[in-house]
N, C-alpha and C. Protein backbone atom coordinates (compact mmCIF):
# COMPACT_ATOMS: atom_id res chain seq x y z
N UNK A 1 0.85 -1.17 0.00
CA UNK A 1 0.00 0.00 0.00
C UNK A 1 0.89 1.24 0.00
N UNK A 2 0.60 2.24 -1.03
CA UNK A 2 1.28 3.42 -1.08
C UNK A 2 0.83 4.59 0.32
N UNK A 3 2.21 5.21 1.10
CA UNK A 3 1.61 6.20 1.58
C UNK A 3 2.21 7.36 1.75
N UNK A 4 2.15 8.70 2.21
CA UNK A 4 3.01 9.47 2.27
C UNK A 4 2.54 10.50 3.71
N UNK A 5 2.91 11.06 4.36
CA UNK A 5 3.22 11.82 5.27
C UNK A 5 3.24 13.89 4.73
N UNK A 6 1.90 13.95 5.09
CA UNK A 6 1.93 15.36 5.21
C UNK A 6 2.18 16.14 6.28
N UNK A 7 2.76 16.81 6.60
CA UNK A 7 3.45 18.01 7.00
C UNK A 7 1.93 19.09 7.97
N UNK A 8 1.56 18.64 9.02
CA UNK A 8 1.00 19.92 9.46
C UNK A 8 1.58 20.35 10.58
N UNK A 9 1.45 22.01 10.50
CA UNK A 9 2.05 22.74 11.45
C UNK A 9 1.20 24.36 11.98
N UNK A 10 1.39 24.62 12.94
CA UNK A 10 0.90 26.14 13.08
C UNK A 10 -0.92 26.40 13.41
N UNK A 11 -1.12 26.72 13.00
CA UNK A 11 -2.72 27.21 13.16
C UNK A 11 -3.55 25.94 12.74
N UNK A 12 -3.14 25.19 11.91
CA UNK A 12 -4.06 24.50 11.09
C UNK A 12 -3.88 23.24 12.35
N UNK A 13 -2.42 22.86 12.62
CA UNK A 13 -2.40 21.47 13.91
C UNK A 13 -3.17 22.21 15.16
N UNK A 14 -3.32 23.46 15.10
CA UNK A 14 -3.47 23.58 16.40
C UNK A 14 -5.35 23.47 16.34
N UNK A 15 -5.98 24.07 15.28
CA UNK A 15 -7.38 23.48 15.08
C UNK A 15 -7.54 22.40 14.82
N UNK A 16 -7.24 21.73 14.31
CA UNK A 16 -7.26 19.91 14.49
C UNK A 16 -7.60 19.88 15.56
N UNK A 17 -6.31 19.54 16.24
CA UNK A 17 -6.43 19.28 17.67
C UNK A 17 -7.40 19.99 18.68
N UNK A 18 -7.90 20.92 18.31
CA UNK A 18 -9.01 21.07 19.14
C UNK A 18 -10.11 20.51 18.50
N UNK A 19 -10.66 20.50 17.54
CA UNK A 19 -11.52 19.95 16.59
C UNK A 19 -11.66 18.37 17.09
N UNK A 20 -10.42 17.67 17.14
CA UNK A 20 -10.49 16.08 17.16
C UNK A 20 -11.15 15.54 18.19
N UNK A 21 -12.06 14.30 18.47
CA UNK A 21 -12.48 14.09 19.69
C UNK A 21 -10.49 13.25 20.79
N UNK A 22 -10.93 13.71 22.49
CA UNK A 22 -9.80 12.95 22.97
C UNK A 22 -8.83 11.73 22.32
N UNK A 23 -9.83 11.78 22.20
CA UNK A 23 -9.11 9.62 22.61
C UNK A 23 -8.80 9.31 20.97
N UNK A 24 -9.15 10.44 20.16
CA UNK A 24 -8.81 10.02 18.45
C UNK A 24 -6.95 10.76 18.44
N UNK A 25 -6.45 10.25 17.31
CA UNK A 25 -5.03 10.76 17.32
C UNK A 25 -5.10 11.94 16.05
N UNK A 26 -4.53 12.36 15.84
CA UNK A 26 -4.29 13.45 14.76
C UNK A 26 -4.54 12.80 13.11
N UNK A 27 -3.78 12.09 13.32
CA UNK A 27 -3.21 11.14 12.01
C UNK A 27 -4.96 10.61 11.57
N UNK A 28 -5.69 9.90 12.92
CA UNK A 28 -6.24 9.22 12.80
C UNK A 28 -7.65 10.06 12.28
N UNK A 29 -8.01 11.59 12.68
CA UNK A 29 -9.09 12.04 12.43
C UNK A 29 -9.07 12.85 10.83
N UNK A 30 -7.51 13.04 10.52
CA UNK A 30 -7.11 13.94 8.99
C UNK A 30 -7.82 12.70 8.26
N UNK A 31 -7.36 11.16 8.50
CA UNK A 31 -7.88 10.24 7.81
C UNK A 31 -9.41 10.31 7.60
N UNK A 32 -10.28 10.52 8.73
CA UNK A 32 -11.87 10.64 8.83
C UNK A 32 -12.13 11.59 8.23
N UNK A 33 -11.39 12.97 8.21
CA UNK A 33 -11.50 14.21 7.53
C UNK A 33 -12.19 14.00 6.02
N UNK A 34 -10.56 13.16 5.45
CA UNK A 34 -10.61 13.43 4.33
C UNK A 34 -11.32 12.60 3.25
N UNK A 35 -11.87 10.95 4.07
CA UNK A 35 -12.96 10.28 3.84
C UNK A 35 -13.94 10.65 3.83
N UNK A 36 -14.24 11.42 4.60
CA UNK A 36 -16.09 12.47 4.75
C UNK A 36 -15.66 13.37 3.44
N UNK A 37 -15.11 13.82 3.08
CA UNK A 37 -15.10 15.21 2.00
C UNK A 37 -15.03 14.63 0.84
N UNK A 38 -14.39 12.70 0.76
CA UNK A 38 -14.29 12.42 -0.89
C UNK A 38 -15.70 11.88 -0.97
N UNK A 39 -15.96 11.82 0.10
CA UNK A 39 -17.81 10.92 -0.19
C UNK A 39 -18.13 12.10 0.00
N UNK A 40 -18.47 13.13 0.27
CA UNK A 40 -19.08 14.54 0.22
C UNK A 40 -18.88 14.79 -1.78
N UNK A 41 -18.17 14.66 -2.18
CA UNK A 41 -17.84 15.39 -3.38
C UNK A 41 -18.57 13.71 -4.37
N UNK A 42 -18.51 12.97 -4.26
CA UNK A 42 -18.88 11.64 -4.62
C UNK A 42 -20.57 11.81 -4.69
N UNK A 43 -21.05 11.99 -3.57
CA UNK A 43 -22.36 12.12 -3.44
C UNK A 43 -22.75 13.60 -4.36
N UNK A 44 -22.27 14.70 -4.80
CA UNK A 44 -22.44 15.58 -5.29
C UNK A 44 -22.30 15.38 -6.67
N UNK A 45 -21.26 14.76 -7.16
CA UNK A 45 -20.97 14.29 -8.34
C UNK A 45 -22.36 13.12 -8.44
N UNK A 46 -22.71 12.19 -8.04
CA UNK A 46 -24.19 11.56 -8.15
C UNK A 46 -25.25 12.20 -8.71
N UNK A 47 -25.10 13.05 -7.62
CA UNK A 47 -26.48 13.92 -7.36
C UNK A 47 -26.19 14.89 -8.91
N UNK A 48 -25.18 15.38 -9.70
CA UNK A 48 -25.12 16.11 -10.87
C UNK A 48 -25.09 14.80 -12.17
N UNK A 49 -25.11 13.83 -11.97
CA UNK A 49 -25.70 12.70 -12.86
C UNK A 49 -26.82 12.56 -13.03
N UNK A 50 -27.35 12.22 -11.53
CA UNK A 50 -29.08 12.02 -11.51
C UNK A 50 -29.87 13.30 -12.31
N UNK A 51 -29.42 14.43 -11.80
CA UNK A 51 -29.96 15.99 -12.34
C UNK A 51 -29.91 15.82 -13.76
N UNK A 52 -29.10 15.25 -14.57
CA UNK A 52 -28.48 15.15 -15.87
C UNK A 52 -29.52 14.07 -16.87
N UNK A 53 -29.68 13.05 -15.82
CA UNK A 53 -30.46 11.94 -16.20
C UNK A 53 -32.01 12.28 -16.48
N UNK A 54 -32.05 12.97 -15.08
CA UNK A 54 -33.73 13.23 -14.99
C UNK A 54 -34.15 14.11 -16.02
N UNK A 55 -33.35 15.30 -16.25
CA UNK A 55 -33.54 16.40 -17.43
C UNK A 55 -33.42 15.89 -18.74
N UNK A 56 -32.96 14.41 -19.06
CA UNK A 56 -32.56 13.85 -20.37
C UNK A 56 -33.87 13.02 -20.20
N UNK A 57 -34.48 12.69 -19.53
CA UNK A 57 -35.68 11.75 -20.09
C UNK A 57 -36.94 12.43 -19.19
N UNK A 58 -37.80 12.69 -20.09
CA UNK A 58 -39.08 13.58 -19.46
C UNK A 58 -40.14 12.04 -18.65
N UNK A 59 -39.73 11.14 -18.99
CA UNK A 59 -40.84 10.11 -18.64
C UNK A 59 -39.97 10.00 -16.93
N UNK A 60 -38.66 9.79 -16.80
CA UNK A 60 -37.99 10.34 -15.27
C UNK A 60 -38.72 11.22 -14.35
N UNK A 61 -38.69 12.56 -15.15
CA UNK A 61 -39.01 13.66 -14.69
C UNK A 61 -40.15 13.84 -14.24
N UNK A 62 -41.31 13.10 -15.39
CA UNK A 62 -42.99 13.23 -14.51
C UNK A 62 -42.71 12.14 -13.19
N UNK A 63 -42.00 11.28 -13.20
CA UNK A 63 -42.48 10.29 -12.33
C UNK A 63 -41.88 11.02 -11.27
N UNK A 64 -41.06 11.82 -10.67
CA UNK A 64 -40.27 12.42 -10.06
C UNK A 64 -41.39 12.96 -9.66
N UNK A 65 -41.55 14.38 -10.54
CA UNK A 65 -42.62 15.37 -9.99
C UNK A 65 -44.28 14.95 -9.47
N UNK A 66 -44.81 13.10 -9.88
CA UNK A 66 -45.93 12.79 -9.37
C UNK A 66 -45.08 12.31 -7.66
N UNK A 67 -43.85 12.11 -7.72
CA UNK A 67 -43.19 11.46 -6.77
C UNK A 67 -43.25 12.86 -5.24
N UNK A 68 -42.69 13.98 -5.81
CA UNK A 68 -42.74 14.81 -5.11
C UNK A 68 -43.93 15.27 -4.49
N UNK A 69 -44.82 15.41 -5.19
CA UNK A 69 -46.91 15.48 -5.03
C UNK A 69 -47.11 14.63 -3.51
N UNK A 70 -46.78 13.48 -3.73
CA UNK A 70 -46.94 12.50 -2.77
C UNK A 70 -46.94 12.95 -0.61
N UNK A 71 -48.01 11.95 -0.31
CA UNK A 71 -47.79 12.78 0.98
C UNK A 71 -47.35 11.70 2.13
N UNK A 72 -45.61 11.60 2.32
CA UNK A 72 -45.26 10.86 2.61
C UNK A 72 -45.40 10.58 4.51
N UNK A 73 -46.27 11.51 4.44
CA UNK A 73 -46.97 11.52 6.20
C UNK A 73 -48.36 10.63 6.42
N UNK A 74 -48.93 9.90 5.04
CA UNK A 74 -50.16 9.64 5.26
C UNK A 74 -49.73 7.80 5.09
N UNK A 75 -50.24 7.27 5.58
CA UNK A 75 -50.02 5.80 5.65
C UNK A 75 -50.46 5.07 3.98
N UNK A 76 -49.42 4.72 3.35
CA UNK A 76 -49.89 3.87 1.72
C UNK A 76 -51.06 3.36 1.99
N UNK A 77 -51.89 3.31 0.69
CA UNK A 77 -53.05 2.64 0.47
C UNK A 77 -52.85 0.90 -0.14
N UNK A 78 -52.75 -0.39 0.48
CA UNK A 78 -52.56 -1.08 0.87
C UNK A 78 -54.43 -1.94 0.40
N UNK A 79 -53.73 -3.66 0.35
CA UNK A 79 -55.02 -4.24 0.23
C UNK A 79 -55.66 -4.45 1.21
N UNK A 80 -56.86 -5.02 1.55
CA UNK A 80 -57.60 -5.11 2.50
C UNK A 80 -57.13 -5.95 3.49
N UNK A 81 -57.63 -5.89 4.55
CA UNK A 81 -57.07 -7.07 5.63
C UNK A 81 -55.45 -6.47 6.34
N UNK A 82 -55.01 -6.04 5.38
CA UNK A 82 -53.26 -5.66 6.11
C UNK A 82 -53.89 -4.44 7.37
N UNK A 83 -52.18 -4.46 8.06
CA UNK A 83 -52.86 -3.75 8.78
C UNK A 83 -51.42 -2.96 9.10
């Protein structure tokens, strides 16, 4: 496994470290950092596919907008007997 060692110093270690919970190490929360921000940008990049998709096919788009209509506070209408 490839790795390399960045360099923090000054203002930026010193917010970390207050930022980090105790018992996590430095090393260990830049790692959590920078996992949350590539799935942050991952999920955004999705989300500008789906936008892309839905605007490229109008039969998407109504089902979307009957989707949005919907009142997801009221209990589905269901066959008889269920409960």
């Amino acid at each position: 496994m490839k790795a390399t060692t960045i360099k923090l110093e000054g203002e930026l270690l010193e917010a970390l470290a207050k930022a980090k919970p105790a018992a996590q190490s430095i090393s260990s929360y830049v790692r959590e950092v920078l996992r949350h921000d590539l799935r942050r940008h991952k999920v955004a990049e999705a989300a500008a596919e789906y936008r892309a998709f839905v605007d490229a096919n109008p039969e998407e788009r109504a089902w979307m907008e009957e989707w949005d209509k919907a009142d997801l506070a009221k209990p589905p209408r269901g066959k008889k007997g269920r409960s």
